[in-house]
PDB file of N, CA and C in Angstrom:
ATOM      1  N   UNK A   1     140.991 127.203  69.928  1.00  0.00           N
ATOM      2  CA  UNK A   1     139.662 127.556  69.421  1.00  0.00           C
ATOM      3  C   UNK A   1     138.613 127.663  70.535  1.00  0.00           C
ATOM      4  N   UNK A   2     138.684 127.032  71.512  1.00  0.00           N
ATOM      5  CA  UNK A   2     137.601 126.928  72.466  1.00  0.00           C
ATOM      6  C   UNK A   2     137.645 128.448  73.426  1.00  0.00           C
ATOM      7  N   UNK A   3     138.869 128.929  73.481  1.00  0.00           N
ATOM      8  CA  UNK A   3     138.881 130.112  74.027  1.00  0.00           C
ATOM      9  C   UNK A   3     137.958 131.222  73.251  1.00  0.00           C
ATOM     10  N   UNK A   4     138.431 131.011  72.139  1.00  0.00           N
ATOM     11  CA  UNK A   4     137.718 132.028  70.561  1.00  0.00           C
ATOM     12  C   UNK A   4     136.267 131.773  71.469  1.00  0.00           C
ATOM     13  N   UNK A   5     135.890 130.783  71.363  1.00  0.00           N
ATOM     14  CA  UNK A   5     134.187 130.640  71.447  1.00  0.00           C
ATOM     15  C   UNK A   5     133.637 131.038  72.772  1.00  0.00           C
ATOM     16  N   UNK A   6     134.275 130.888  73.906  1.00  0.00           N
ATOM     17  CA  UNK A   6     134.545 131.243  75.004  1.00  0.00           C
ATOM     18  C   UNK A   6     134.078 132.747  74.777  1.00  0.00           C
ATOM     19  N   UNK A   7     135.487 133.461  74.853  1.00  0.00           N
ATOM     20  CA  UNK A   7     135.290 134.977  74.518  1.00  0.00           C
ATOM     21  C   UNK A   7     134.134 135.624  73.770  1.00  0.00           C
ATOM     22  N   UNK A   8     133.718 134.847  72.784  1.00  0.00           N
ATOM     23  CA  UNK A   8     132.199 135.316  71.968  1.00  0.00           C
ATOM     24  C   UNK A   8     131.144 135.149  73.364  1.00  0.00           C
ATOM     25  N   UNK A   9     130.836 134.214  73.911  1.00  0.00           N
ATOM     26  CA  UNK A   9     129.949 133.543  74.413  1.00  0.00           C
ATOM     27  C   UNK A   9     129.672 134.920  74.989  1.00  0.00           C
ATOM     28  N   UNK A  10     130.929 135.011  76.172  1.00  0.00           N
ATOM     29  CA  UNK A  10     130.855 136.052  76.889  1.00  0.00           C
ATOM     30  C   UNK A  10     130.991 137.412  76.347  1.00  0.00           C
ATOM     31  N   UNK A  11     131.078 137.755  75.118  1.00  0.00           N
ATOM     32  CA  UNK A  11     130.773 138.990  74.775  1.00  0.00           C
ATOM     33  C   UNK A  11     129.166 139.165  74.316  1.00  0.00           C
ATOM     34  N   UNK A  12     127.988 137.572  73.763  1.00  0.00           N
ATOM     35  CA  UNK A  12     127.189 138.086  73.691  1.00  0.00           C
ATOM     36  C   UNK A  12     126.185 138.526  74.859  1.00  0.00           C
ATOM     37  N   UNK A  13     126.555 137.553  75.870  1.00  0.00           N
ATOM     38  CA  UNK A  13     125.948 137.756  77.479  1.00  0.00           C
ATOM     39  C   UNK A  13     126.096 139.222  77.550  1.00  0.00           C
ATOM     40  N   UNK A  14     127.454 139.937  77.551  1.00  0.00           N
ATOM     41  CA  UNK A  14     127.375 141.502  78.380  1.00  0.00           C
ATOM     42  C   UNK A  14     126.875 141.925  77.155  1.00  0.00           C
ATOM     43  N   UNK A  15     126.691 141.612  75.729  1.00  0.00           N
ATOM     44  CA  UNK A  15     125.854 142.813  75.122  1.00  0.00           C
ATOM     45  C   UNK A  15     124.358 142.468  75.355  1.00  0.00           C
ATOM     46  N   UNK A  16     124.061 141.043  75.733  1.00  0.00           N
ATOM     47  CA  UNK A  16     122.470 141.261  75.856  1.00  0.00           C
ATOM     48  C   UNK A  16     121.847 141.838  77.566  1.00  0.00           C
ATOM     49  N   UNK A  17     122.852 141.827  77.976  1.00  0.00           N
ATOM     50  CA  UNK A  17     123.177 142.738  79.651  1.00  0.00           C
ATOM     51  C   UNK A  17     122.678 144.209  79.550  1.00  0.00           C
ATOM     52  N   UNK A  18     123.872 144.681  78.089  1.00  0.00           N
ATOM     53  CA  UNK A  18     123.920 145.767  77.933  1.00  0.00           C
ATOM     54  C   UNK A  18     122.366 146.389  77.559  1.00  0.00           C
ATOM     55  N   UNK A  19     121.732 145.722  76.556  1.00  0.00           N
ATOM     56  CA  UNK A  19     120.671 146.067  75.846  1.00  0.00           C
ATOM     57  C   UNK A  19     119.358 146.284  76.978  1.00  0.00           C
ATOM     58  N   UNK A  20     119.374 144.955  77.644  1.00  0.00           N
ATOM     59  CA  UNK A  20     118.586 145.017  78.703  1.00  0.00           C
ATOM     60  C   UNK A  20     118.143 146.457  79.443  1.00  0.00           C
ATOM     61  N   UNK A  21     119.582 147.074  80.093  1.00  0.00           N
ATOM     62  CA  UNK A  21     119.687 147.635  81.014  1.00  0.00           C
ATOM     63  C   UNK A  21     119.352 148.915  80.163  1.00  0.00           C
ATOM     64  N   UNK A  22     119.843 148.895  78.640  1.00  0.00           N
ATOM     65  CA  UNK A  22     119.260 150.084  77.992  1.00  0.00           C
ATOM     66  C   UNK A  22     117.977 150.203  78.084  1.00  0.00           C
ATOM     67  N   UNK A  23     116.961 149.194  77.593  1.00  0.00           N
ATOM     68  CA  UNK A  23     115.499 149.152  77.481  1.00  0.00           C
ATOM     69  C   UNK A  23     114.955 149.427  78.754  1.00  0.00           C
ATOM     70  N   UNK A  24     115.622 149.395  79.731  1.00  0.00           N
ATOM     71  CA  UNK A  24     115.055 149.571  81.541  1.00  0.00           C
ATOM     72  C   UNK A  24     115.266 150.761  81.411  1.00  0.00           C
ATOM     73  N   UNK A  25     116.262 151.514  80.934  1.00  0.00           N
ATOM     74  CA  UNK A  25     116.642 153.111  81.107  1.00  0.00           C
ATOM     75  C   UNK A  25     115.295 154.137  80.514  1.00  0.00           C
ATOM     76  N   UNK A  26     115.401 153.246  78.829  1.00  0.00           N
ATOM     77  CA  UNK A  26     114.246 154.128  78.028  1.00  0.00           C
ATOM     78  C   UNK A  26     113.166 153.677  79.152  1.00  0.00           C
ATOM     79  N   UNK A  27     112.731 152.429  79.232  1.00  0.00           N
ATOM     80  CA  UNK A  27     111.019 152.818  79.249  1.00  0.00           C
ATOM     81  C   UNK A  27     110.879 153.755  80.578  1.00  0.00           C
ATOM     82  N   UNK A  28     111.963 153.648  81.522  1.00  0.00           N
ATOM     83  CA  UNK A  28     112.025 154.542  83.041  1.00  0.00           C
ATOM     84  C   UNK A  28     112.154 156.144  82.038  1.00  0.00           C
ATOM     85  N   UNK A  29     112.348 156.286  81.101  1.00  0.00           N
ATOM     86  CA  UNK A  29     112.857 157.468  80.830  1.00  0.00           C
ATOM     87  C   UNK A  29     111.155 158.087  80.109  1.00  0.00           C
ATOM     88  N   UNK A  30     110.006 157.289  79.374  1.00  0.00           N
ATOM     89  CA  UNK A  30     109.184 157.021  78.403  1.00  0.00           C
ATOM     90  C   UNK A  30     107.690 157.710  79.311  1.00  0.00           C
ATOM     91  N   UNK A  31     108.090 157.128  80.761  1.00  0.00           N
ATOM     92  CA  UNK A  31     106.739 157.073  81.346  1.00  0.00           C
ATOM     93  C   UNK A  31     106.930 158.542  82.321  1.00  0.00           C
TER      94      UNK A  31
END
């Protein structure tokens, strides 16, 4: 089980990575 939670942990890190780097794209894209 600790792996299970493990693997989440680190999947929500690279999606809030992901989101980040989206919102840097738009607002570079906005102005």
């Amino acid at each position: 089980m600790p792996v299970l939670f493990y693997a989440i942990e680190e999947a929500n890190k690279t999606t809030k990575t992901v989101l980040k780097i989206n919102e840097k794209r738009f607002s570079v894209g906005s102005k």
